[in-house]
PDB file of N, CA and C in Angstrom:
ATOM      1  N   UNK A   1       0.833  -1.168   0.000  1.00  0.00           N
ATOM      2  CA  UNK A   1       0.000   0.000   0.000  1.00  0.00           C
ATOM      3  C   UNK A   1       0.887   1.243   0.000  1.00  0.00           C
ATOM      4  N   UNK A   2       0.386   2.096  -1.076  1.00  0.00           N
ATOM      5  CA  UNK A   2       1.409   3.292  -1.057  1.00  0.00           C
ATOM      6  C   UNK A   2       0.528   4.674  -0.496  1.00  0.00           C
ATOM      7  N   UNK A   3       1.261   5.216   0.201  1.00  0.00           N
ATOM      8  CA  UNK A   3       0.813   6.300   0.990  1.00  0.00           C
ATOM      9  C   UNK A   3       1.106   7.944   0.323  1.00  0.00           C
ATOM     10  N   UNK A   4      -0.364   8.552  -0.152  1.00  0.00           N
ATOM     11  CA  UNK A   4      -0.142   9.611  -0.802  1.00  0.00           C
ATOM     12  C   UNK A   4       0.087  11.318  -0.381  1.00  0.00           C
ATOM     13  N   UNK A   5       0.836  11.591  -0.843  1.00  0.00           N
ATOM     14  CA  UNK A   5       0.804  13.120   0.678  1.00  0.00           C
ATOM     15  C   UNK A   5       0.095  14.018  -0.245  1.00  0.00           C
ATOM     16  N   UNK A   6      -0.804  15.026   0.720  1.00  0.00           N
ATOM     17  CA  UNK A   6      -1.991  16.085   0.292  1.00  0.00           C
ATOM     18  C   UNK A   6      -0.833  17.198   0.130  1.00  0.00           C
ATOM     19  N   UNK A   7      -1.106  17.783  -0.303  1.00  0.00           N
ATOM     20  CA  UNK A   7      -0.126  19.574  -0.659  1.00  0.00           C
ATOM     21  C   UNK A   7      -1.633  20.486  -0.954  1.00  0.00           C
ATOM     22  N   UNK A   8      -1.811  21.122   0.058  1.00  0.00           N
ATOM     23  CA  UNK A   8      -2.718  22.195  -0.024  1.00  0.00           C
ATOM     24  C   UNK A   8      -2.196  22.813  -1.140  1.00  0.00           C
ATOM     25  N   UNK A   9      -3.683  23.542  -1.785  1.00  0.00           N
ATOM     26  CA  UNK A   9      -3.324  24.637  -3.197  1.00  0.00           C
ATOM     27  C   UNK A   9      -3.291  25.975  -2.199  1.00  0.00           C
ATOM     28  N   UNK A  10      -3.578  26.101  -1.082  1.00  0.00           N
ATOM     29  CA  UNK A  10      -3.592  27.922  -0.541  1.00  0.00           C
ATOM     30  C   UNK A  10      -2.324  27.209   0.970  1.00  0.00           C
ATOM     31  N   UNK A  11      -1.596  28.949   1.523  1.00  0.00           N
ATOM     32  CA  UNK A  11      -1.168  28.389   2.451  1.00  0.00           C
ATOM     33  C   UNK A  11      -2.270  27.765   3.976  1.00  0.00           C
ATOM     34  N   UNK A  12      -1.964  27.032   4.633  1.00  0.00           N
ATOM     35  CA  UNK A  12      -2.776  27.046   5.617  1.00  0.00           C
ATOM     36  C   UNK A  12      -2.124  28.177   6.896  1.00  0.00           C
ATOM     37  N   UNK A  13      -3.095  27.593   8.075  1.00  0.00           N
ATOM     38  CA  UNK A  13      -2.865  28.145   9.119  1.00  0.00           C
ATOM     39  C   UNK A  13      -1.547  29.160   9.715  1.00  0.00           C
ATOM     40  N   UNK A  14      -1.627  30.353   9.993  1.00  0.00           N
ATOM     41  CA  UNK A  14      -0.156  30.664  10.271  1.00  0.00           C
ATOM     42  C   UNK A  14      -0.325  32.291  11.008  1.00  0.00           C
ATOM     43  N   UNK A  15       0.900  32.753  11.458  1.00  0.00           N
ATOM     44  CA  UNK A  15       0.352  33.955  11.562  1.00  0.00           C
ATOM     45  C   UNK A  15      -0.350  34.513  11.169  1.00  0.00           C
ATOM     46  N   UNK A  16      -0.895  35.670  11.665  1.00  0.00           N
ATOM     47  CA  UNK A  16      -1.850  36.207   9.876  1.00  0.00           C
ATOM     48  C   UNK A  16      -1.540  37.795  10.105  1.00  0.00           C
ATOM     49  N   UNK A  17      -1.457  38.702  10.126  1.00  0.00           N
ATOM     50  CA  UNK A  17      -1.175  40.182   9.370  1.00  0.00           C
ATOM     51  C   UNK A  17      -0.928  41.122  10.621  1.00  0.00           C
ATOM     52  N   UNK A  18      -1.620  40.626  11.561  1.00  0.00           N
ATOM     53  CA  UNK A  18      -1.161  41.303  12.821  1.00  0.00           C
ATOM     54  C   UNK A  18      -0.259  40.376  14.077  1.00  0.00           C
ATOM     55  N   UNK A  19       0.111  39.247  13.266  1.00  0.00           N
ATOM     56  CA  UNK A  19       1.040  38.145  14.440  1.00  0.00           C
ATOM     57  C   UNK A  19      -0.084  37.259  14.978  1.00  0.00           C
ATOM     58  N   UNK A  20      -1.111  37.472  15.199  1.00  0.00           N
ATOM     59  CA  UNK A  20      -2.443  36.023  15.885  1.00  0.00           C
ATOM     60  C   UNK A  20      -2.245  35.448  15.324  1.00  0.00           C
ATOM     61  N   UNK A  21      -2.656  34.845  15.291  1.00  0.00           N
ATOM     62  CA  UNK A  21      -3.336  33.163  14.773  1.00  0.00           C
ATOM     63  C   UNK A  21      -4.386  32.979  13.380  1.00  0.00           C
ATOM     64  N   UNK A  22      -4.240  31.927  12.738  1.00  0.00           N
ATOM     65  CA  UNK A  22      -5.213  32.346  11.340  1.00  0.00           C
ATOM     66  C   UNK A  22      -3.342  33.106  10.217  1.00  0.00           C
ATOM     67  N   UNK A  23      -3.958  32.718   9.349  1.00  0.00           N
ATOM     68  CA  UNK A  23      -3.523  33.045   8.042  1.00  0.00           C
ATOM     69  C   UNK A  23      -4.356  34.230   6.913  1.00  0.00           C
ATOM     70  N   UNK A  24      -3.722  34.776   6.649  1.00  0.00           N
ATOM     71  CA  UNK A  24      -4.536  35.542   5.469  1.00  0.00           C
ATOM     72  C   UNK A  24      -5.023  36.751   5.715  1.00  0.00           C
ATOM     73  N   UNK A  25      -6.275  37.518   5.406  1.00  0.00           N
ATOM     74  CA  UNK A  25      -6.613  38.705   5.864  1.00  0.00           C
ATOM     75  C   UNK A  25      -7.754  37.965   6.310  1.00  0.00           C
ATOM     76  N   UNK A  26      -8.212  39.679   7.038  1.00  0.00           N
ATOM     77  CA  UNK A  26      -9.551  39.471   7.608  1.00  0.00           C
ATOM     78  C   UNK A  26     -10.284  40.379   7.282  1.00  0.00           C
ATOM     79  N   UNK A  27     -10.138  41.025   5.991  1.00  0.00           N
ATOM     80  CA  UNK A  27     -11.271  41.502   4.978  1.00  0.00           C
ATOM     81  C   UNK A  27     -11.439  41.215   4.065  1.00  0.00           C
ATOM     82  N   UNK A  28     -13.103  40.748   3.375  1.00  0.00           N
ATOM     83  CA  UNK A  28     -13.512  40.344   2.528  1.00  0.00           C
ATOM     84  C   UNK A  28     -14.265  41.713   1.406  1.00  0.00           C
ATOM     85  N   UNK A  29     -14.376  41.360   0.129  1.00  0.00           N
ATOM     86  CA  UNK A  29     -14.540  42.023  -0.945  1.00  0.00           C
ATOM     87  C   UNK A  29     -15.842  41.405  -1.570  1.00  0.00           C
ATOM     88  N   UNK A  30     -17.207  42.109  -1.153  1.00  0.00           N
ATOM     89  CA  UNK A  30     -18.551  41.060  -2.175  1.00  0.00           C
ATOM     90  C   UNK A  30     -18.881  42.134  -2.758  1.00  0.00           C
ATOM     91  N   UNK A  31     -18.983  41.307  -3.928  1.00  0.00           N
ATOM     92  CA  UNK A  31     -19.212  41.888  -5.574  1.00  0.00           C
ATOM     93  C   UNK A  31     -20.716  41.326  -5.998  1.00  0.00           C
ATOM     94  N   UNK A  32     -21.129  42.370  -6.447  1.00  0.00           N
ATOM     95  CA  UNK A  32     -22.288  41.657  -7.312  1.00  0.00           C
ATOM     96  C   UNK A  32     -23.926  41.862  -6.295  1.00  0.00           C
ATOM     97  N   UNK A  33     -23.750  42.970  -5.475  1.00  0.00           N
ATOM     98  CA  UNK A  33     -24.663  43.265  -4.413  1.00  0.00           C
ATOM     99  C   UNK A  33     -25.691  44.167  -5.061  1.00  0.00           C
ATOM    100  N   UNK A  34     -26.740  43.808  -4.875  1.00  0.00           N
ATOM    101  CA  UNK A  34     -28.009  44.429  -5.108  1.00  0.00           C
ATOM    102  C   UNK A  34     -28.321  45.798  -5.036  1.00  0.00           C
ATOM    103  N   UNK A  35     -27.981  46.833  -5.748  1.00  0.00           N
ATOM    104  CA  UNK A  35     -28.596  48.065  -5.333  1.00  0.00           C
ATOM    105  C   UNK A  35     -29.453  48.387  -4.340  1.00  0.00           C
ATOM    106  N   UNK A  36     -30.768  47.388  -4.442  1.00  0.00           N
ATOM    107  CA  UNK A  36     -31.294  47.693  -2.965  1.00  0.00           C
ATOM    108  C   UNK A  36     -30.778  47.185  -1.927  1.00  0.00           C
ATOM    109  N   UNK A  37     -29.841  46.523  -1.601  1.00  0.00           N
ATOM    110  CA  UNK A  37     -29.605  46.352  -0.398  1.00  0.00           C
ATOM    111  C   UNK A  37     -28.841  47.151   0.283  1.00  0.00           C
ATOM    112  N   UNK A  38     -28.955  47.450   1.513  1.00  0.00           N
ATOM    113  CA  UNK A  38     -28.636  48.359   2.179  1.00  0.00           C
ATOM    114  C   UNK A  38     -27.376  47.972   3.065  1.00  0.00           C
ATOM    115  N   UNK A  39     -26.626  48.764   3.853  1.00  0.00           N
ATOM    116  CA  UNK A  39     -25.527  48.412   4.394  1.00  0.00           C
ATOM    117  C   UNK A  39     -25.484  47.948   5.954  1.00  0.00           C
ATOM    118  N   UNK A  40     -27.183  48.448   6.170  1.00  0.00           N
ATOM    119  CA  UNK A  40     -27.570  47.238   7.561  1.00  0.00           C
ATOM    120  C   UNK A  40     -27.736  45.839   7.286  1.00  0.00           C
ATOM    121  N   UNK A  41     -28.389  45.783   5.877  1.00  0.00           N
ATOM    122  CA  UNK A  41     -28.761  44.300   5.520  1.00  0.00           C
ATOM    123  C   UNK A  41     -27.312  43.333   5.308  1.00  0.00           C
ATOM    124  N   UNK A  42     -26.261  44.177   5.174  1.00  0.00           N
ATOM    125  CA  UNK A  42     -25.111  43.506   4.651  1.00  0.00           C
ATOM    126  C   UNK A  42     -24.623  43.060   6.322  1.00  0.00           C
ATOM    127  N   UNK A  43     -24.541  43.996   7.126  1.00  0.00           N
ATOM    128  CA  UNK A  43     -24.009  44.063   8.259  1.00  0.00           C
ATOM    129  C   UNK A  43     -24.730  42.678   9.225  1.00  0.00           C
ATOM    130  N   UNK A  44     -26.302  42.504   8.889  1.00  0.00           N
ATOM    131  CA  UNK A  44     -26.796  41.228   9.307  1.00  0.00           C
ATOM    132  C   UNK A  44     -26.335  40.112   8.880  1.00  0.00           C
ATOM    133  N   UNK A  45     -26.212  40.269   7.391  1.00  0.00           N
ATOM    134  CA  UNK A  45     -25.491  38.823   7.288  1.00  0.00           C
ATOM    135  C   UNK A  45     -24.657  38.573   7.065  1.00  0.00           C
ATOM    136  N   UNK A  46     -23.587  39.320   7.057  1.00  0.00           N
ATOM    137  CA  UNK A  46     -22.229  38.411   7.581  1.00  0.00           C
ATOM    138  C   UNK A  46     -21.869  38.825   9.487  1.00  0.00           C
ATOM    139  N   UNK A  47     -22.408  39.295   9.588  1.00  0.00           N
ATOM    140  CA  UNK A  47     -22.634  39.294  10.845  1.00  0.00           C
ATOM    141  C   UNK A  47     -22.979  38.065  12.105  1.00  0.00           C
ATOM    142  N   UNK A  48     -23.507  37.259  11.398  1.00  0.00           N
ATOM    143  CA  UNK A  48     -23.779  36.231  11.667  1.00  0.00           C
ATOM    144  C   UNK A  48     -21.953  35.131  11.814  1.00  0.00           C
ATOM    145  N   UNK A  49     -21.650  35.699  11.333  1.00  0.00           N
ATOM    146  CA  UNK A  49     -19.989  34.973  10.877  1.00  0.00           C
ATOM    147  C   UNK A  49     -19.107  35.294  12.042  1.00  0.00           C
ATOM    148  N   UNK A  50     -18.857  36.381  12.475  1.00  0.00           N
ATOM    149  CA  UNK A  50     -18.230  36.640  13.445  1.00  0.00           C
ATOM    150  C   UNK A  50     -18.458  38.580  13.304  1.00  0.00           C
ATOM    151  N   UNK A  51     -17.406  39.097  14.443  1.00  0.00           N
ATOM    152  CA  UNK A  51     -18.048  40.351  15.396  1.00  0.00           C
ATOM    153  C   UNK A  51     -16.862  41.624  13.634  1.00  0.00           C
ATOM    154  N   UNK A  52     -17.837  42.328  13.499  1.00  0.00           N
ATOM    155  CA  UNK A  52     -17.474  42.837  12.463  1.00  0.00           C
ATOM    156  C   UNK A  52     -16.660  44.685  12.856  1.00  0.00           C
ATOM    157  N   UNK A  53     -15.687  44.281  12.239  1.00  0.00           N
ATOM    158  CA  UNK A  53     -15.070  45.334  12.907  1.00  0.00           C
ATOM    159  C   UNK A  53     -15.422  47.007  12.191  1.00  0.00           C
ATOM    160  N   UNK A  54     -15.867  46.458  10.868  1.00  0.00           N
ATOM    161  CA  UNK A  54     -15.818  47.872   9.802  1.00  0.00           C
ATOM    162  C   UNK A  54     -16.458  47.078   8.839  1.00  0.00           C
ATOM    163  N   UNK A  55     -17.447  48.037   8.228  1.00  0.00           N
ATOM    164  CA  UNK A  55     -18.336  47.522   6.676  1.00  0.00           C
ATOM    165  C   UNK A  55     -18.342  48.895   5.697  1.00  0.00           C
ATOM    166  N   UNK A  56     -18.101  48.773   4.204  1.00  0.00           N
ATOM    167  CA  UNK A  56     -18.489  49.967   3.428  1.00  0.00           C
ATOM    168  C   UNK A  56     -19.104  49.434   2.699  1.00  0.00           C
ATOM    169  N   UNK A  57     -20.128  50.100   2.310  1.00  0.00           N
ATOM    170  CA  UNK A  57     -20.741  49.553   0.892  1.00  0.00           C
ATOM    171  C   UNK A  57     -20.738  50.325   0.043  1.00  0.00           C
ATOM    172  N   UNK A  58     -20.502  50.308  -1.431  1.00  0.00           N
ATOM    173  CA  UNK A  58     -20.266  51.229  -2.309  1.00  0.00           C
ATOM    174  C   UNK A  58     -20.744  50.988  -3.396  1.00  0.00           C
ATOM    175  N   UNK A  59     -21.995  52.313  -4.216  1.00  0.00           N
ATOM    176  CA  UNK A  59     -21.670  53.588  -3.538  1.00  0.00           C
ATOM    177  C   UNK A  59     -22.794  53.459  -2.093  1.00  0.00           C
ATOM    178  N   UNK A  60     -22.088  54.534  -1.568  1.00  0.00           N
ATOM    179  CA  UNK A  60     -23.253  54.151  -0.129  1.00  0.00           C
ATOM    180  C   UNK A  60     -24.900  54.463  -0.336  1.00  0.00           C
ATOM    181  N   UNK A  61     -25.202  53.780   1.111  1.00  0.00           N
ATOM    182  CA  UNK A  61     -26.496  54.009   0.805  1.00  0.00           C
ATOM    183  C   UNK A  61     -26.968  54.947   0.434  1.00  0.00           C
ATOM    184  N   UNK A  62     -26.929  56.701   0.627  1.00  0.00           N
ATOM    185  CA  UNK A  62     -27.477  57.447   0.115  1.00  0.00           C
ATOM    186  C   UNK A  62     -26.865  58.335  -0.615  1.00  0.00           C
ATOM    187  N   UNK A  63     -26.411  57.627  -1.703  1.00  0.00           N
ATOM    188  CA  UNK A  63     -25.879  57.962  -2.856  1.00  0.00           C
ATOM    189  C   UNK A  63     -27.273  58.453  -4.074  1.00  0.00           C
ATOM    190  N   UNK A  64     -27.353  59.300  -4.941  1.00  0.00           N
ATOM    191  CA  UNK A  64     -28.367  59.896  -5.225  1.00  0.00           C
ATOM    192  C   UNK A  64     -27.907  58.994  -7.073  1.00  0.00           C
ATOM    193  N   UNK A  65     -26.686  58.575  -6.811  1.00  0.00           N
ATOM    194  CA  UNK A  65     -26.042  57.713  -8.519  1.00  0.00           C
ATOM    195  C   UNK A  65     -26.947  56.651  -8.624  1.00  0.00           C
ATOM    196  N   UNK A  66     -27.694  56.385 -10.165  1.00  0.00           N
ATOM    197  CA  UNK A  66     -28.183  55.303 -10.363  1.00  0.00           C
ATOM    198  C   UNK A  66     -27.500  53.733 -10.206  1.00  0.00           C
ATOM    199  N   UNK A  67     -27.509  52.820  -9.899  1.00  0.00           N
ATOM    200  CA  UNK A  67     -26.521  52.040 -10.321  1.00  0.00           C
ATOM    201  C   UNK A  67     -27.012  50.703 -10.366  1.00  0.00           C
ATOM    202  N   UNK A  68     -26.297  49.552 -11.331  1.00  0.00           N
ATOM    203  CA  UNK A  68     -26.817  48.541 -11.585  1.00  0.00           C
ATOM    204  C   UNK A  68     -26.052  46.959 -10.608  1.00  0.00           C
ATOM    205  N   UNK A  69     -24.813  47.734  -9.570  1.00  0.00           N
ATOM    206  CA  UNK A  69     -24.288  46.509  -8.897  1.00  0.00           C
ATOM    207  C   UNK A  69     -23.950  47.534  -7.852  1.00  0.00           C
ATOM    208  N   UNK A  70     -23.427  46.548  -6.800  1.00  0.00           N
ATOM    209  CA  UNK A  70     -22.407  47.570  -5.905  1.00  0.00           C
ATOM    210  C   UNK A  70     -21.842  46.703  -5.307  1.00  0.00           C
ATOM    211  N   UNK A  71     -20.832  47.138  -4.311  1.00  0.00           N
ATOM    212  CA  UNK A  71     -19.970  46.273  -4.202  1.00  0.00           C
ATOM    213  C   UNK A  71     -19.573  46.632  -2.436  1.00  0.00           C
ATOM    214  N   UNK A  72     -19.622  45.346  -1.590  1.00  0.00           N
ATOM    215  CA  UNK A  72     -19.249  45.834  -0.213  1.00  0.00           C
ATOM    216  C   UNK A  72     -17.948  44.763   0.670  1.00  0.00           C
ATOM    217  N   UNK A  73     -17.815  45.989   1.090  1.00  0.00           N
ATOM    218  CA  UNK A  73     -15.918  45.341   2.199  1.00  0.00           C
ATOM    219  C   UNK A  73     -16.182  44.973   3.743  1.00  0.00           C
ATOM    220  N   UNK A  74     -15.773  44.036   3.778  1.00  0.00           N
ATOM    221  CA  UNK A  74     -16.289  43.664   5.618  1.00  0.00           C
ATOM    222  C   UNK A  74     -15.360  44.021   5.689  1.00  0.00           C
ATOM    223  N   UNK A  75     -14.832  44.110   6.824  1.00  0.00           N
ATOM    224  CA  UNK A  75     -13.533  43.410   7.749  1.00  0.00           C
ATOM    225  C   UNK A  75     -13.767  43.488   9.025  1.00  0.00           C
ATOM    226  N   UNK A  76     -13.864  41.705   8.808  1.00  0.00           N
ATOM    227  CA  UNK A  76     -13.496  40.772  10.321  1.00  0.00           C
ATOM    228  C   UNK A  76     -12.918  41.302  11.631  1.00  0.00           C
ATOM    229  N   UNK A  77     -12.984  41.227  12.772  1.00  0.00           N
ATOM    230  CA  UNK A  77     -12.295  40.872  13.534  1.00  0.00           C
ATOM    231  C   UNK A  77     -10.965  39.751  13.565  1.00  0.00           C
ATOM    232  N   UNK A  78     -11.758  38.709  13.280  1.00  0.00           N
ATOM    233  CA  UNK A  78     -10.654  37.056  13.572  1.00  0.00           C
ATOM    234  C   UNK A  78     -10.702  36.735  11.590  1.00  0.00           C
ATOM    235  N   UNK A  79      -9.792  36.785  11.449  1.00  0.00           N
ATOM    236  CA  UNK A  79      -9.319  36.331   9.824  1.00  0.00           C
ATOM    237  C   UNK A  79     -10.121  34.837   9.621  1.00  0.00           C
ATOM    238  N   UNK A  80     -10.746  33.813  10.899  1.00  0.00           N
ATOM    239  CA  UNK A  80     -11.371  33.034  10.466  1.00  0.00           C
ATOM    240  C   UNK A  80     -12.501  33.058  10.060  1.00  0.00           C
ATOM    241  N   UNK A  81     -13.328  34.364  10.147  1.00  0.00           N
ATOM    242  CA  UNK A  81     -14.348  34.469  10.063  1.00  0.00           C
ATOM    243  C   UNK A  81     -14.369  34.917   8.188  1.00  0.00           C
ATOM    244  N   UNK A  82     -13.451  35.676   7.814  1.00  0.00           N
ATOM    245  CA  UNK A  82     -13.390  36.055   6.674  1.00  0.00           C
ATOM    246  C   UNK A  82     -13.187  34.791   4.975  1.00  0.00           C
ATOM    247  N   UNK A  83     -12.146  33.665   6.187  1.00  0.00           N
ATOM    248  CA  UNK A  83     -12.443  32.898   5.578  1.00  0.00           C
ATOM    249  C   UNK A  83     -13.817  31.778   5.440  1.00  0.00           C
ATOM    250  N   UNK A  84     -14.635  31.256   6.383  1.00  0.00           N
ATOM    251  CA  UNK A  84     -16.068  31.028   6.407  1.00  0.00           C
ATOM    252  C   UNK A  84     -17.047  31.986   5.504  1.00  0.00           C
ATOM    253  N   UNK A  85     -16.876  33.516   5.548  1.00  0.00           N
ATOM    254  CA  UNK A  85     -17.157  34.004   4.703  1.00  0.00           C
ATOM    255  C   UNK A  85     -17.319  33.810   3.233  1.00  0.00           C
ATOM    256  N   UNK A  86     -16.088  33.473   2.849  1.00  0.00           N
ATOM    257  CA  UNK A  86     -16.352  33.079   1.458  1.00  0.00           C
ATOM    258  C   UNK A  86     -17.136  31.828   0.831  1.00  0.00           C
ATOM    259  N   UNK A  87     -17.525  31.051   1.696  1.00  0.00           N
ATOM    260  CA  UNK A  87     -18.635  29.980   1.644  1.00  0.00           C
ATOM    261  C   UNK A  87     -19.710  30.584   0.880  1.00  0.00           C
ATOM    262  N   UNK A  88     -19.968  31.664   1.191  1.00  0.00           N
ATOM    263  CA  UNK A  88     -21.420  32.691   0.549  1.00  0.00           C
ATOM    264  C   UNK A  88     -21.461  33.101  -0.530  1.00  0.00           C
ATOM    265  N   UNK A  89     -20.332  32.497  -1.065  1.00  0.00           N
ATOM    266  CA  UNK A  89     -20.239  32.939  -2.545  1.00  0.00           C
ATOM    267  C   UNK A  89     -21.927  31.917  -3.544  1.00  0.00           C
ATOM    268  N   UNK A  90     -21.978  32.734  -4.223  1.00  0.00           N
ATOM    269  CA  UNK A  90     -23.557  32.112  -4.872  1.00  0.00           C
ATOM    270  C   UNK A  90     -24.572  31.886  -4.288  1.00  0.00           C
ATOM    271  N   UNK A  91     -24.285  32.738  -2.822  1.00  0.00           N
ATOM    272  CA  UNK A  91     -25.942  32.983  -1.924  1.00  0.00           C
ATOM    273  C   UNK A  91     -26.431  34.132  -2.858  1.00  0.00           C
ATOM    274  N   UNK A  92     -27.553  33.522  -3.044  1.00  0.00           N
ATOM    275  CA  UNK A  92     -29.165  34.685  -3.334  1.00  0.00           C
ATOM    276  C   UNK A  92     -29.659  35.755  -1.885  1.00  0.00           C
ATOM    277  N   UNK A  93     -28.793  36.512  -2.216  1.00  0.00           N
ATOM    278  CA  UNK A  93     -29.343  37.764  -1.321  1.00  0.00           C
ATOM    279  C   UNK A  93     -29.966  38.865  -1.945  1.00  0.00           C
ATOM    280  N   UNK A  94     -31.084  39.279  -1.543  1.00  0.00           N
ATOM    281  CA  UNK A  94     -32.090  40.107  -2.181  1.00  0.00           C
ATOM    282  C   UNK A  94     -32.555  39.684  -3.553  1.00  0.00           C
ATOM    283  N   UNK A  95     -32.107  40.298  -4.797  1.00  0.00           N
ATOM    284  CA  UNK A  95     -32.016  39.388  -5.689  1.00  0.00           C
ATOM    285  C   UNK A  95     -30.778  39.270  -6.762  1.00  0.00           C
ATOM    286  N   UNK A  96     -29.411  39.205  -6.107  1.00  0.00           N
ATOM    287  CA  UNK A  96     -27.789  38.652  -6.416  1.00  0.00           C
ATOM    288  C   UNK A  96     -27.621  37.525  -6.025  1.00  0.00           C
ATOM    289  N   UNK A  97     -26.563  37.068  -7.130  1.00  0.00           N
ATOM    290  CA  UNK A  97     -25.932  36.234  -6.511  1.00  0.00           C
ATOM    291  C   UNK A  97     -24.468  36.518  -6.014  1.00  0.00           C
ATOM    292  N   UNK A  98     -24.404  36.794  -5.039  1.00  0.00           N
ATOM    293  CA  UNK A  98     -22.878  37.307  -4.256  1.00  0.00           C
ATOM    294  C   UNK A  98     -21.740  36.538  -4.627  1.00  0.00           C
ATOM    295  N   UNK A  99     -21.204  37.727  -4.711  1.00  0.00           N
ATOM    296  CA  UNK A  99     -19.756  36.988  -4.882  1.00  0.00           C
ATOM    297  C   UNK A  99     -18.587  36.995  -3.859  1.00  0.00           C
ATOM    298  N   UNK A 100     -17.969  36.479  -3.033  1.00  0.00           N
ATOM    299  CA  UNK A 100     -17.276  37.402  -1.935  1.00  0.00           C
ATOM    300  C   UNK A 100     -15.614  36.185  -2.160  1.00  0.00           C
ATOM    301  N   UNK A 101     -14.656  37.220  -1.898  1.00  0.00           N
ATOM    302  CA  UNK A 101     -13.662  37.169  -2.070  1.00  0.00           C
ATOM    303  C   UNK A 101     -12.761  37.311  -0.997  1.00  0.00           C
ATOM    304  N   UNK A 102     -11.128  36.894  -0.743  1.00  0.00           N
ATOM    305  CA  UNK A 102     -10.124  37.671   0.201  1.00  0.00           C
ATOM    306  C   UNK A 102     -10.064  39.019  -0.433  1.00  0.00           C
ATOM    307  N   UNK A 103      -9.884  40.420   0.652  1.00  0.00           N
ATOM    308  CA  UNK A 103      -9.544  41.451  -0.360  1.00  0.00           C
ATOM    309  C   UNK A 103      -7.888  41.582   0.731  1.00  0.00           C
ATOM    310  N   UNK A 104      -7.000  41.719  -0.201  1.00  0.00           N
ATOM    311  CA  UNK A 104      -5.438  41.594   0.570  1.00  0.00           C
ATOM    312  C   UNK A 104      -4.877  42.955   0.571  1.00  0.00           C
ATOM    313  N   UNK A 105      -5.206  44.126   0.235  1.00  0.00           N
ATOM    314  CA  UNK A 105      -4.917  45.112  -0.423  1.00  0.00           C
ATOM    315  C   UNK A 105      -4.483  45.658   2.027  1.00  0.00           C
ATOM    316  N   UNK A 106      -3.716  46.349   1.449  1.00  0.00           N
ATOM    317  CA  UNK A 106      -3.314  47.028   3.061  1.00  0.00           C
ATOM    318  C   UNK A 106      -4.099  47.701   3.812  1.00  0.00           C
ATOM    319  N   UNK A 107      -4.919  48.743   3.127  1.00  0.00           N
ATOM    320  CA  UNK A 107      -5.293  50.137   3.565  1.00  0.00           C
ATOM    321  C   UNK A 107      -7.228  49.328   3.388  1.00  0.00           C
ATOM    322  N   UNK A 108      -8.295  49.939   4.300  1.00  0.00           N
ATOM    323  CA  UNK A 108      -9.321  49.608   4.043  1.00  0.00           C
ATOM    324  C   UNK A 108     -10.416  50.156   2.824  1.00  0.00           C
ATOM    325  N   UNK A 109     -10.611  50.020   1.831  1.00  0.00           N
ATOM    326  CA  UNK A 109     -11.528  50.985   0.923  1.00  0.00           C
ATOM    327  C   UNK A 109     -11.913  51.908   1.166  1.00  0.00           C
ATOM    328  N   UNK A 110     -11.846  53.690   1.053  1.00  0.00           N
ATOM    329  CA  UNK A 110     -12.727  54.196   1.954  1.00  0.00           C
ATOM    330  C   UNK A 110     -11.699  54.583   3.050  1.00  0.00           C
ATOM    331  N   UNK A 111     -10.961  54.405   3.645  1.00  0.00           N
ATOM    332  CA  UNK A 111     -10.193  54.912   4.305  1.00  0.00           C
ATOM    333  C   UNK A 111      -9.175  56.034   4.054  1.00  0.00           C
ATOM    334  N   UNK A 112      -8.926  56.862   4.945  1.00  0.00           N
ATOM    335  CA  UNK A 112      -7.938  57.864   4.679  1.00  0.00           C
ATOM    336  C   UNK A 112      -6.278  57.553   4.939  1.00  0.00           C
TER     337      UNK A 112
END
């Protein structure tokens, strides 16, 4: 019997961006968000994931621009939550199908 070794395609577990625990970031990037949805409705459901430190949605809610997508940034608390997050990719929320991503970029969207 020959014994086969797994090689993950992503890194696993490891420091993660501030020295804790977890790998990777702990903000996510969902694309493909419903104009009507609002940035409380976003905040409920990934909220559910873990304790959310910062949300933008863009353009914001009372943006007066027509628009046909928009696009919103969590960021996590615990980088594990960001990854569970991306499970939601091809949830039907409102009426999208979400897309949510790692976003790795340094600075938060929206930030100064």
């Amino acid at each position: 019997m020959s014994s086969t070794a797994v090689v993950p395609s992503a890194p696993g577990p490891g420091p993660g961006p501030s020295g804790g625990p977890g790998g990777g970031t702990e903000v996510i990037q969902v694309t493909n968000v419903s104009p009507s949805a609002s940035s409380e409705q976003m905040r409920t459901l990934f909220g559910f994931l873990g304790k959310i430190d910062e949300l933008r949605l863009f353009p914001p809610d009372d943006s007066p621009l027509p628009v046909s997508s928009r696009v919103c940034f969590v960021k996590f608390h615990d980088p594990d939550s960001a990854v569970v997050a991306q499970h939601l990719t091809n949830t039907v929320f409102v009426d999208r199908a979400l897309i949510v991503v790692p976003y790795a970029e340094v600075l938060f969207p929206g930030s100064a």
